[in-house]
N, C-alpha and C. Protein backbone atom coordinates (compact mmCIF):
# COMPACT_ATOMS: atom_id res chain seq x y z
N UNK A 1 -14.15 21.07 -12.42
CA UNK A 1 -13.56 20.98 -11.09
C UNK A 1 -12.12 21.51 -11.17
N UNK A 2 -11.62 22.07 -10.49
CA UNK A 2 -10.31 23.08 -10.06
C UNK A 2 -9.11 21.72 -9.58
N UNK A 3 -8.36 22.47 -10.40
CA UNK A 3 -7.35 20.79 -10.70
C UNK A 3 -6.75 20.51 -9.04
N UNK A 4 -6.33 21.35 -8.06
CA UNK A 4 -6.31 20.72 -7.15
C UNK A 4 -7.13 20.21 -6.22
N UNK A 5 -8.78 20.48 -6.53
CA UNK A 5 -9.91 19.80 -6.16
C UNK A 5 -9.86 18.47 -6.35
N UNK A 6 -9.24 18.20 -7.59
CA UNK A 6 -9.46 17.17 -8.32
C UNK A 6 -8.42 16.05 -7.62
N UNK A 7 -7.06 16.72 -7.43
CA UNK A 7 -6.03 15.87 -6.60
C UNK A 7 -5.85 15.77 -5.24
N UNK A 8 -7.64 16.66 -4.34
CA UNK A 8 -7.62 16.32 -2.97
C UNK A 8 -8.36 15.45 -3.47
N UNK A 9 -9.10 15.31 -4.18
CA UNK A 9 -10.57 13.97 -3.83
C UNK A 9 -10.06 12.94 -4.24
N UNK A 10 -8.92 12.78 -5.33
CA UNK A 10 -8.49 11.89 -5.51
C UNK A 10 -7.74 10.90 -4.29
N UNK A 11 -6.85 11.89 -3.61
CA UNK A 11 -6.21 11.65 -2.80
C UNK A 11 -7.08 10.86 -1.11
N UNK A 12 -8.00 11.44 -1.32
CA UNK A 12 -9.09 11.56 -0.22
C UNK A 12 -9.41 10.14 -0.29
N UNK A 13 -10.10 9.84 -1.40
CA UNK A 13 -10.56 8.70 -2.13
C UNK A 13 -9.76 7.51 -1.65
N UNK A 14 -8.18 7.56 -1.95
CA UNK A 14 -7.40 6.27 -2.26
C UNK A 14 -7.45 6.55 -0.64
N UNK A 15 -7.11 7.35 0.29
CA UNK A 15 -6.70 7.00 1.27
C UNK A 15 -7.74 6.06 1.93
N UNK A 16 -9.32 6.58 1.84
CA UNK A 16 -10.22 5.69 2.38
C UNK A 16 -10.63 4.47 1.71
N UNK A 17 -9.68 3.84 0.81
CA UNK A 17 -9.87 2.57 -0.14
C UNK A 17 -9.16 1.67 0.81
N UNK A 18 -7.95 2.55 0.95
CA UNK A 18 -6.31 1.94 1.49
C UNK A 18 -7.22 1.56 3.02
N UNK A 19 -7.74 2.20 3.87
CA UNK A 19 -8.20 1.66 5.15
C UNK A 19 -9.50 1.04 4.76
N UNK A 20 -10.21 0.88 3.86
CA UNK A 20 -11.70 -0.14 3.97
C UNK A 20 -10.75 -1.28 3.58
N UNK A 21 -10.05 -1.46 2.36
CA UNK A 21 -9.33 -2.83 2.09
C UNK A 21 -8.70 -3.18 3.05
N UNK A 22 -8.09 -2.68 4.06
CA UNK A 22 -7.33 -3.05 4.82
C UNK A 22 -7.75 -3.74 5.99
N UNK A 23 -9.04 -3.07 6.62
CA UNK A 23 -9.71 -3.67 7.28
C UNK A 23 -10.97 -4.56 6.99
N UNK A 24 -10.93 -4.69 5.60
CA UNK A 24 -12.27 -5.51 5.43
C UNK A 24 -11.95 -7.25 5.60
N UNK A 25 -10.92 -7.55 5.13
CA UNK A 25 -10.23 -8.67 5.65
C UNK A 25 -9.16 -8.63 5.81
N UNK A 26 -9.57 -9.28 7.65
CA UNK A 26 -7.45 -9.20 8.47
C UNK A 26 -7.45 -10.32 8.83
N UNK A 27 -6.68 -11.14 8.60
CA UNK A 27 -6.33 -12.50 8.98
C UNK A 27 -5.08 -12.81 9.77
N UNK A 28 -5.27 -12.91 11.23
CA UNK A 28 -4.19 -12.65 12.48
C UNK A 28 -3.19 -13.24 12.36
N UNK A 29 -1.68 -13.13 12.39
CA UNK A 29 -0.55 -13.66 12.51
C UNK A 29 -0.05 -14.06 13.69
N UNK A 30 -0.47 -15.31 13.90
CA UNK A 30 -0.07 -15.89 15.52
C UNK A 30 1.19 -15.15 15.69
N UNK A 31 1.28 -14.85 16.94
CA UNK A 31 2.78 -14.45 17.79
C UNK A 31 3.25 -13.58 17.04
N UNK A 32 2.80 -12.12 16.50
CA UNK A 32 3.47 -11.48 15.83
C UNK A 32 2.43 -9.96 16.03
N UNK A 33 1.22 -10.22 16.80
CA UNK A 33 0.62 -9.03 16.71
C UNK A 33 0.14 -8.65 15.70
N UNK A 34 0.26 -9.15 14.39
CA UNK A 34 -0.04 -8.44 13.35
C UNK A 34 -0.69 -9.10 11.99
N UNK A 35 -1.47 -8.99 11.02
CA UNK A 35 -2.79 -9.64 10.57
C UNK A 35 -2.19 -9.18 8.89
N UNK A 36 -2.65 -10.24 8.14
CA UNK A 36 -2.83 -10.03 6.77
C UNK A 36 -3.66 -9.73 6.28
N UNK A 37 -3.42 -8.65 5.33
CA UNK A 37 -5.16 -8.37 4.63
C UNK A 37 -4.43 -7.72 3.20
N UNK A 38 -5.44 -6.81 2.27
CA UNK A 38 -5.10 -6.31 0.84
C UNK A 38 -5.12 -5.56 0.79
N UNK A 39 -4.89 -4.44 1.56
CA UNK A 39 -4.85 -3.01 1.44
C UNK A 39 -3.62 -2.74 0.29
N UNK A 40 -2.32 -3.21 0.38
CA UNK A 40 -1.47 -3.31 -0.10
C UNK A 40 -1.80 -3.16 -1.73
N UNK A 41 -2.76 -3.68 -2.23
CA UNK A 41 -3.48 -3.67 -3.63
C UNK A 41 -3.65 -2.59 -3.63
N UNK A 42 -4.62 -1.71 -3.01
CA UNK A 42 -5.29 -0.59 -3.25
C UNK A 42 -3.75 0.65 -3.03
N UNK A 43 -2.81 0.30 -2.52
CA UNK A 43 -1.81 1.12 -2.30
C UNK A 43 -1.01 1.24 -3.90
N UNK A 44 -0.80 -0.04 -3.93
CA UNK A 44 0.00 -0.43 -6.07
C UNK A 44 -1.11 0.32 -6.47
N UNK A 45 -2.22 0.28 -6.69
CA UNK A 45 -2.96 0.83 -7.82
C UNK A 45 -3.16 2.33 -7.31
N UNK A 46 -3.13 2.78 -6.50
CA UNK A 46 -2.98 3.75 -6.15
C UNK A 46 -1.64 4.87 -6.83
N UNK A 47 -0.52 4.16 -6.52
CA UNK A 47 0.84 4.37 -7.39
C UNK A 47 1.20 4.29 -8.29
N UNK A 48 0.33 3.06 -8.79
CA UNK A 48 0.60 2.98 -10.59
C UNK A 48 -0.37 4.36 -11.53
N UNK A 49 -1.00 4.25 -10.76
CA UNK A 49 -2.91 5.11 -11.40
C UNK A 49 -2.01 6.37 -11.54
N UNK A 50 -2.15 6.60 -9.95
CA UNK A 50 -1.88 8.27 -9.78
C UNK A 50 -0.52 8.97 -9.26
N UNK A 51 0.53 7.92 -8.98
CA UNK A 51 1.53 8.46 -8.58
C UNK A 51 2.18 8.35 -7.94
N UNK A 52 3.39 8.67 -7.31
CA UNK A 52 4.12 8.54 -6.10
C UNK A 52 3.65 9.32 -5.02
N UNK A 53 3.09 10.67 -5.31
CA UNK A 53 2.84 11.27 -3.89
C UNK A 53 1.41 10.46 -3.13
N UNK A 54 0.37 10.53 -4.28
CA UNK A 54 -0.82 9.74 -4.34
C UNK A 54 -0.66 8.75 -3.51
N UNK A 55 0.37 7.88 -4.00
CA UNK A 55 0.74 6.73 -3.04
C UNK A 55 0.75 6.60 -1.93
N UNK A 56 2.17 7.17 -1.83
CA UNK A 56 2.28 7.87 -0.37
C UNK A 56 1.42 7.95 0.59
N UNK A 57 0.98 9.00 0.74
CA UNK A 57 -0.05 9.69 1.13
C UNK A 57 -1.19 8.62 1.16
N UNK A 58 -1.76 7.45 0.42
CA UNK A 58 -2.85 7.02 0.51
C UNK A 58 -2.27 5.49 1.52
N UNK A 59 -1.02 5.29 0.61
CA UNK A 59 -0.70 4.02 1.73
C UNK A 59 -0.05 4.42 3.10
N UNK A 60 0.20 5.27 3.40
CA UNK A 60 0.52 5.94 4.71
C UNK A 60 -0.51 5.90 5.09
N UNK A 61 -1.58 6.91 5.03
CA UNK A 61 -2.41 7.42 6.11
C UNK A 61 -3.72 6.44 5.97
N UNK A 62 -3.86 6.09 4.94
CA UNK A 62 -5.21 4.44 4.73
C UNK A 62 -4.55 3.97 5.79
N UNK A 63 -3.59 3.60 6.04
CA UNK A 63 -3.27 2.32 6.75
C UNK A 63 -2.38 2.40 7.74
N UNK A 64 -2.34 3.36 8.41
CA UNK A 64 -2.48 3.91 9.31
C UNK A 64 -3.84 4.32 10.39
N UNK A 65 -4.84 4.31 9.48
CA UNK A 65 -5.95 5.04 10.06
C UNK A 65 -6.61 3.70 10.36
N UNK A 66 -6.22 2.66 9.40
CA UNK A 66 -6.90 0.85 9.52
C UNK A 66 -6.02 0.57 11.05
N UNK A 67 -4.97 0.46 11.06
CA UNK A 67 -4.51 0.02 12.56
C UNK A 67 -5.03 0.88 13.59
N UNK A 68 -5.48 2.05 13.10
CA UNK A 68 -5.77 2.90 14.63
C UNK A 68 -7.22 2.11 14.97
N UNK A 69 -7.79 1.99 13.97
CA UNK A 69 -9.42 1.70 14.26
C UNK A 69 -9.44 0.19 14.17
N UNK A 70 -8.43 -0.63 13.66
CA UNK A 70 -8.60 -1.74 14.37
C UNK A 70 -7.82 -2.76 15.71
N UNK A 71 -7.47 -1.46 16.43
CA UNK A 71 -6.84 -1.74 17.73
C UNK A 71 -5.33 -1.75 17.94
N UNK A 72 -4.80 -1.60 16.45
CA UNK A 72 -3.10 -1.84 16.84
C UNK A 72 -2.55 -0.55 16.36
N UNK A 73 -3.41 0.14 17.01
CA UNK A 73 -2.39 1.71 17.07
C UNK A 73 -1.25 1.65 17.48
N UNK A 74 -0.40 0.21 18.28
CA UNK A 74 1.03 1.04 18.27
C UNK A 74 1.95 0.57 16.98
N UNK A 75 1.06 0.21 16.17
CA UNK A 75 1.60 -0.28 14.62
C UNK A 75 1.60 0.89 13.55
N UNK A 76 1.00 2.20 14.14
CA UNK A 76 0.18 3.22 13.26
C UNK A 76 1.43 4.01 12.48
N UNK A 77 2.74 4.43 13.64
CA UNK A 77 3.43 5.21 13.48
C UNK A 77 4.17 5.16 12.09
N UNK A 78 4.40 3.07 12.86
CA UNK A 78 5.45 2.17 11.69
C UNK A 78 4.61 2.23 10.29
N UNK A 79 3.80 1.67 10.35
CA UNK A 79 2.79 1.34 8.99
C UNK A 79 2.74 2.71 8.31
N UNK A 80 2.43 4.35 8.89
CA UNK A 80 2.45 5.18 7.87
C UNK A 80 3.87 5.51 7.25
N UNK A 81 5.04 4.90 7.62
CA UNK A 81 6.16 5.22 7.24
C UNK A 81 6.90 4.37 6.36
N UNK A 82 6.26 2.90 6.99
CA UNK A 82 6.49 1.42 5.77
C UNK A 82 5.77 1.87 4.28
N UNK A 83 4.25 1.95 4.79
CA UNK A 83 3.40 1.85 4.26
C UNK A 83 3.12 3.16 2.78
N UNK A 84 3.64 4.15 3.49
CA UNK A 84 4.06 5.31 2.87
C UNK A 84 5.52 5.07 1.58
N UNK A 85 6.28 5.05 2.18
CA UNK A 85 7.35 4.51 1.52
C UNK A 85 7.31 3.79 0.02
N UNK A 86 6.40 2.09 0.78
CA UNK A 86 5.97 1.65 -0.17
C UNK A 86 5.33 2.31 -1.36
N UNK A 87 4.35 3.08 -1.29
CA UNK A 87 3.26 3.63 -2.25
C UNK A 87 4.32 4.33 -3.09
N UNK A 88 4.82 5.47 -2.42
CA UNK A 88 6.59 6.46 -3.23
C UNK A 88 6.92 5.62 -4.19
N UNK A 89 8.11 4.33 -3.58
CA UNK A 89 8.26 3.82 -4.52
C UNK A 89 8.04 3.31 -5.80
N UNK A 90 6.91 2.47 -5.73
CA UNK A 90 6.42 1.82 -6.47
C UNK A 90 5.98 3.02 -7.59
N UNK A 91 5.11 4.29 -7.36
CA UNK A 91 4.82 5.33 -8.18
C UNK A 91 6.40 5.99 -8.79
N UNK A 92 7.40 6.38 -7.82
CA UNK A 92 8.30 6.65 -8.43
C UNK A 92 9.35 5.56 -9.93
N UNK A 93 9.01 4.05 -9.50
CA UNK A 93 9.39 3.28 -10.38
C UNK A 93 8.54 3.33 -11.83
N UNK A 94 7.17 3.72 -11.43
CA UNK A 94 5.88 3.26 -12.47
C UNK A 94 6.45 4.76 -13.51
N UNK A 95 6.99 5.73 -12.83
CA UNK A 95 6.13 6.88 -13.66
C UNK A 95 6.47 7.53 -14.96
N UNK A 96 6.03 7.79 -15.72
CA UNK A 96 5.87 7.93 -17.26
C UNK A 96 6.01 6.72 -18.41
N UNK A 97 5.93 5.65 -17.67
CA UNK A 97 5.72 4.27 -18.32
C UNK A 97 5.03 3.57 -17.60
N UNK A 98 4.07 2.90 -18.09
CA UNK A 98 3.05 1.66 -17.56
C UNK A 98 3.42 0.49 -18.32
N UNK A 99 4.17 -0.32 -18.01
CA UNK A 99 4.61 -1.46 -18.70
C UNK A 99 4.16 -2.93 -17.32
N UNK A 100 4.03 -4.00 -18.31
CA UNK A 100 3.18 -5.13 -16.97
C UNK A 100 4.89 -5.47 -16.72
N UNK A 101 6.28 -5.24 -17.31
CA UNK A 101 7.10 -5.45 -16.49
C UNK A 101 7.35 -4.85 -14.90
N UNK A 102 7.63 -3.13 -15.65
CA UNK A 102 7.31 -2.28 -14.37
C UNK A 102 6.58 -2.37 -13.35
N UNK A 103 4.68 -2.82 -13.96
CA UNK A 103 4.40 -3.00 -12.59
C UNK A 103 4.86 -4.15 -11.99
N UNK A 104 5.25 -5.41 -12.09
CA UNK A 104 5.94 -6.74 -11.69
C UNK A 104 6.90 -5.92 -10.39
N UNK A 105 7.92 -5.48 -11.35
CA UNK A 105 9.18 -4.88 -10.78
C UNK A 105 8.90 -3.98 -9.91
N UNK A 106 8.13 -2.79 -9.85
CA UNK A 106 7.80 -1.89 -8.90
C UNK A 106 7.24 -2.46 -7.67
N UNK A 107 5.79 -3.11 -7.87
CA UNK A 107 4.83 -3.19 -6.96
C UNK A 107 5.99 -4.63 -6.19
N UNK A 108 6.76 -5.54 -6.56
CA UNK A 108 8.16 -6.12 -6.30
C UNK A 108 8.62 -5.84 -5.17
N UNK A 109 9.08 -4.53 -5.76
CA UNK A 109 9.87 -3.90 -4.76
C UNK A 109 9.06 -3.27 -3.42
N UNK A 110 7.61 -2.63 -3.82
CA UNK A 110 6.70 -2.38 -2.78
C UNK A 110 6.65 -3.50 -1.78
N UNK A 111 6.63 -4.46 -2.25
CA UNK A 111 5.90 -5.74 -1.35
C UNK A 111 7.60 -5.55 -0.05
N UNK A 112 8.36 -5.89 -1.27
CA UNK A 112 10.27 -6.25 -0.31
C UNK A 112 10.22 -5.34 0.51
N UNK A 113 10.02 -3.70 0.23
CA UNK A 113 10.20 -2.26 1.29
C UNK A 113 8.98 -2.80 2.23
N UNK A 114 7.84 -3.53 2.13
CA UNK A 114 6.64 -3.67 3.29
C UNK A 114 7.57 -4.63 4.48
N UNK A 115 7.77 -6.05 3.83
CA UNK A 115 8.70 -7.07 4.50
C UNK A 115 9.71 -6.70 5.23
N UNK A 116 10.53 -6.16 4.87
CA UNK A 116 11.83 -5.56 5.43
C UNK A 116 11.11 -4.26 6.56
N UNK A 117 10.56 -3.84 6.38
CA UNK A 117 10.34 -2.48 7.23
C UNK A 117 9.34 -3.02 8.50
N UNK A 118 8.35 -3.88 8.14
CA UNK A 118 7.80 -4.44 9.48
C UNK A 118 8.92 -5.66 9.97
N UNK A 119 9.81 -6.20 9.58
CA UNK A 119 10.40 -7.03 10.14
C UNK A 119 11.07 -5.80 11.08
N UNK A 120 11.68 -4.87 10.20
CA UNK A 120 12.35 -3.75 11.54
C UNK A 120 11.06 -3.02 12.60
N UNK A 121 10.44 -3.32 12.10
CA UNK A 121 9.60 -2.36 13.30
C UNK A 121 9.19 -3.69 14.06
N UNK A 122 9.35 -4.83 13.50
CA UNK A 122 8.60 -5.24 14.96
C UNK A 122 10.37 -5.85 16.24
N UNK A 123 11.46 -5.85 15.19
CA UNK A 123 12.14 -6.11 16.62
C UNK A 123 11.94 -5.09 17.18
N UNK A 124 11.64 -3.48 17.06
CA UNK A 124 11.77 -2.70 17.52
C UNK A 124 10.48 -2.57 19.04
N UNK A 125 9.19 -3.66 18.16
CA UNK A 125 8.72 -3.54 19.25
C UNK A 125 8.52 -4.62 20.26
N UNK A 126 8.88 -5.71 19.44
CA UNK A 126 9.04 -7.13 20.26
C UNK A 126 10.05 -7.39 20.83
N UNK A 127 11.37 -6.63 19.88
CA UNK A 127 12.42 -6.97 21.02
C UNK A 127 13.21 -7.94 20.82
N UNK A 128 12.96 -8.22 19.21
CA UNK A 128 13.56 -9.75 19.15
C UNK A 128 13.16 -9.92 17.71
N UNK A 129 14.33 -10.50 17.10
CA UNK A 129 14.41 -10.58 15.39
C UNK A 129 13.82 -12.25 15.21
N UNK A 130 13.87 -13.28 16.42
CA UNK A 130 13.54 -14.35 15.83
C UNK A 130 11.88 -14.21 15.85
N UNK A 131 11.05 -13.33 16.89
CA UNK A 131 9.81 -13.03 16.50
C UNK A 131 9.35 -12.43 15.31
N UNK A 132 9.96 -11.23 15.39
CA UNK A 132 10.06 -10.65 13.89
C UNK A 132 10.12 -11.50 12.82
N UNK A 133 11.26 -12.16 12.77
CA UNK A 133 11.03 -12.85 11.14
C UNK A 133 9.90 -14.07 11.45
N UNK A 134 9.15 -13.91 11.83
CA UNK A 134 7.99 -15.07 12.09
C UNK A 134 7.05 -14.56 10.77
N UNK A 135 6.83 -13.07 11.37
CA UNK A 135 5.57 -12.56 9.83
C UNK A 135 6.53 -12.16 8.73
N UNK A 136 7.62 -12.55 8.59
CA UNK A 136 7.97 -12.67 6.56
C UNK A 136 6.85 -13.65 6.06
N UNK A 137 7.19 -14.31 6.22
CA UNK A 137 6.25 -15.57 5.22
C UNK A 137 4.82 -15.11 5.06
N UNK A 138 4.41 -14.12 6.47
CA UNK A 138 2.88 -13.74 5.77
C UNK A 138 2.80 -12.69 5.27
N UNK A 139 3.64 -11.66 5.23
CA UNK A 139 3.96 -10.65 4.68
C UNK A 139 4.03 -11.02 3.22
N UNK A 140 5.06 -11.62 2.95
CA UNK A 140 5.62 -11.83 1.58
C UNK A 140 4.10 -12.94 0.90
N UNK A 141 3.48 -13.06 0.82
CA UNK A 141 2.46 -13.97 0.36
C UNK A 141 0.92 -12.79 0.30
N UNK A 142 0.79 -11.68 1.71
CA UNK A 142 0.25 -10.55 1.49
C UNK A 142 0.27 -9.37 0.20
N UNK A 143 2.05 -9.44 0.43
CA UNK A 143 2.61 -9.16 -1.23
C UNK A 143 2.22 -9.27 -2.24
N UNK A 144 2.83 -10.46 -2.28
CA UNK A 144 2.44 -11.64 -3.46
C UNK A 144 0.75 -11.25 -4.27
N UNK A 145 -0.53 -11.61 -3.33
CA UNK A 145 -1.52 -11.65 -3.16
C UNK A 145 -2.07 -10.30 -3.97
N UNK A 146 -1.31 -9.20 -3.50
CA UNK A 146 -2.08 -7.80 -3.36
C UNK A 146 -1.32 -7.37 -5.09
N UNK A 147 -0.12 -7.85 -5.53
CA UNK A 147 0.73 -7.89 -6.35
C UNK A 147 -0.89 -8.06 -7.61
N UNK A 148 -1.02 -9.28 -7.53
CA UNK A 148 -1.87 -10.52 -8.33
C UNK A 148 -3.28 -9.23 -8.72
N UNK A 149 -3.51 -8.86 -7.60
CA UNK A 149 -4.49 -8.31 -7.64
C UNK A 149 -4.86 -6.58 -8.39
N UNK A 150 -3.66 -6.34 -7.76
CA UNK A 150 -3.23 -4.83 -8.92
C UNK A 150 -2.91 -4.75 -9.40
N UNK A 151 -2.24 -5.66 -10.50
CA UNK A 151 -1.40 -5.30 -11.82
C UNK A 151 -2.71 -5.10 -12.35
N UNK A 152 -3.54 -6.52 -12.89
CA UNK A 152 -4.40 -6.62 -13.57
C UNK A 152 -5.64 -5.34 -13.45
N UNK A 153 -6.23 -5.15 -12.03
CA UNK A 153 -6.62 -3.66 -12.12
C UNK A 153 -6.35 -2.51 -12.05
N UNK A 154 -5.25 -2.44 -12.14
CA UNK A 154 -4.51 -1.13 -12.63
C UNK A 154 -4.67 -0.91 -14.08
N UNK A 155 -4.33 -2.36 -14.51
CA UNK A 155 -4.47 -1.61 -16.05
C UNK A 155 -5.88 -1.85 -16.60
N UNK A 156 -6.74 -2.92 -16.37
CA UNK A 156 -7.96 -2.27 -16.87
C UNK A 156 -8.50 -0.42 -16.07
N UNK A 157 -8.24 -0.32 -14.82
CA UNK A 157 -8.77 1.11 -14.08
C UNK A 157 -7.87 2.35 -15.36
N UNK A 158 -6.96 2.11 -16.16
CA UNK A 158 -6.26 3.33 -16.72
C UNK A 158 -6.84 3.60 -17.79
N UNK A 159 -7.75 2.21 -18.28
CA UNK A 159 -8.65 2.95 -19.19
C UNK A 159 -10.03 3.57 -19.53
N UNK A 160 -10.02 3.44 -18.21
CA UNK A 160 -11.87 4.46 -17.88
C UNK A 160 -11.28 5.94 -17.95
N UNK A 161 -12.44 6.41 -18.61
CA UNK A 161 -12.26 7.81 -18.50
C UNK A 161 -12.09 8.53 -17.48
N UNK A 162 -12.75 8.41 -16.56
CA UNK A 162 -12.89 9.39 -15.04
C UNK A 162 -11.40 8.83 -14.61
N UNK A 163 -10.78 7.58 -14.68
CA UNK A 163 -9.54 7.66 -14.06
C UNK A 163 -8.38 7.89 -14.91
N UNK A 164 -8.58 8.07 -16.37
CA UNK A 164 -7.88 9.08 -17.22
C UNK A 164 -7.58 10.30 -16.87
N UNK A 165 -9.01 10.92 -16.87
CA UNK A 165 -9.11 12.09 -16.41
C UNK A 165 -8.18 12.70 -15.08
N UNK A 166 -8.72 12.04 -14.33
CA UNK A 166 -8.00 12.36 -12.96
C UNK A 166 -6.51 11.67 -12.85
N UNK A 167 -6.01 11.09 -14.04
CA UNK A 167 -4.95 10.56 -14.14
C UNK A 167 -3.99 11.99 -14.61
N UNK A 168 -4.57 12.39 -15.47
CA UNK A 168 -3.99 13.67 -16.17
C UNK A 168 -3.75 14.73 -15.26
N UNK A 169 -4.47 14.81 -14.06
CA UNK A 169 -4.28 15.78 -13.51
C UNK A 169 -3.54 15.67 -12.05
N UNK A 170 -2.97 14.42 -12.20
CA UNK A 170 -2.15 14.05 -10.62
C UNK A 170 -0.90 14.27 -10.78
């Protein structure tokens, strides 16, 4: 396969992980418009695996494409730009070392850039910071959660071959 074959399907791949996790369980945040779920996992392992752009690109537009199709498209704009962000980071912190500190510290900082960036997008759309800081606490525990969940498969996923493989070539 033709190495940038290899880093659309890859790419292709995480993005439609990033929206099935995202929408496979959403758990609603009274008075805040907005729902917890684990996409956030599939975004870290996404970044740790394959990268910062990988990231990007998969936690942007996954989850983006999860709010369009599960009704809160006017969350779509914010979430590919939080959500995006997040993935960057965390790959830009991870890259040319895989250490379980790094991922701690990276995917860390992913969760803080998610928290902070929907707290700004939602005064932006509520209108009001004491609504806004209503979903920290579920945010930061979404974090937390999705944190728990990708360190540990990140690093067993780095040692299969096929995601070697396609590791080498992202």
């Amino acid at each position: 396969m033709h190495e940038d074959t290899r880093k659309t399907v890859i790419k292709g791949l995480m993005i439609a992980l990033v929206c099935i996790a995202t929408m496979a369980i959403q758990i609603p945040i009274p008075g805040t418009d907005g729902y917890v779920n684990i996409g956030d996992s599939v975004i870290f392992i996404s970044s740790i695996l394959f990268g910062p752009i990988t990231g990007m690109i998969a936690g942007g537009i996954g989850s983006a494409f999860a709010d369009i199709l599960s009704g809160y498209a006017h969350w779509a704009i914010f979430t590919l730009i939080i959500k995006g962000l997040e993935g960057y980071l965390v790959g830009i912190i991870m890259k040319n070392n895989n250490t379980i500190i790094k991922s701690v510290l990276s995917t860390g900082i992913g969760t803080l850039t998610m928290v902070i960036g929907y707290f700004i997008a939602g005064i932006l759309l509520k209108g009001s910071a004491i609504i806004s800081a209503a979903s920290i606490p579920a945010n930061l525990i979404q974090g937390i959660i999705s944190m728990v969940i990708a360190i540990p498969l990140s690093y067993s996923l780095s040692k299969v071959k096929y995601v070697k493989m396609f590791k080498a070539h992202s």
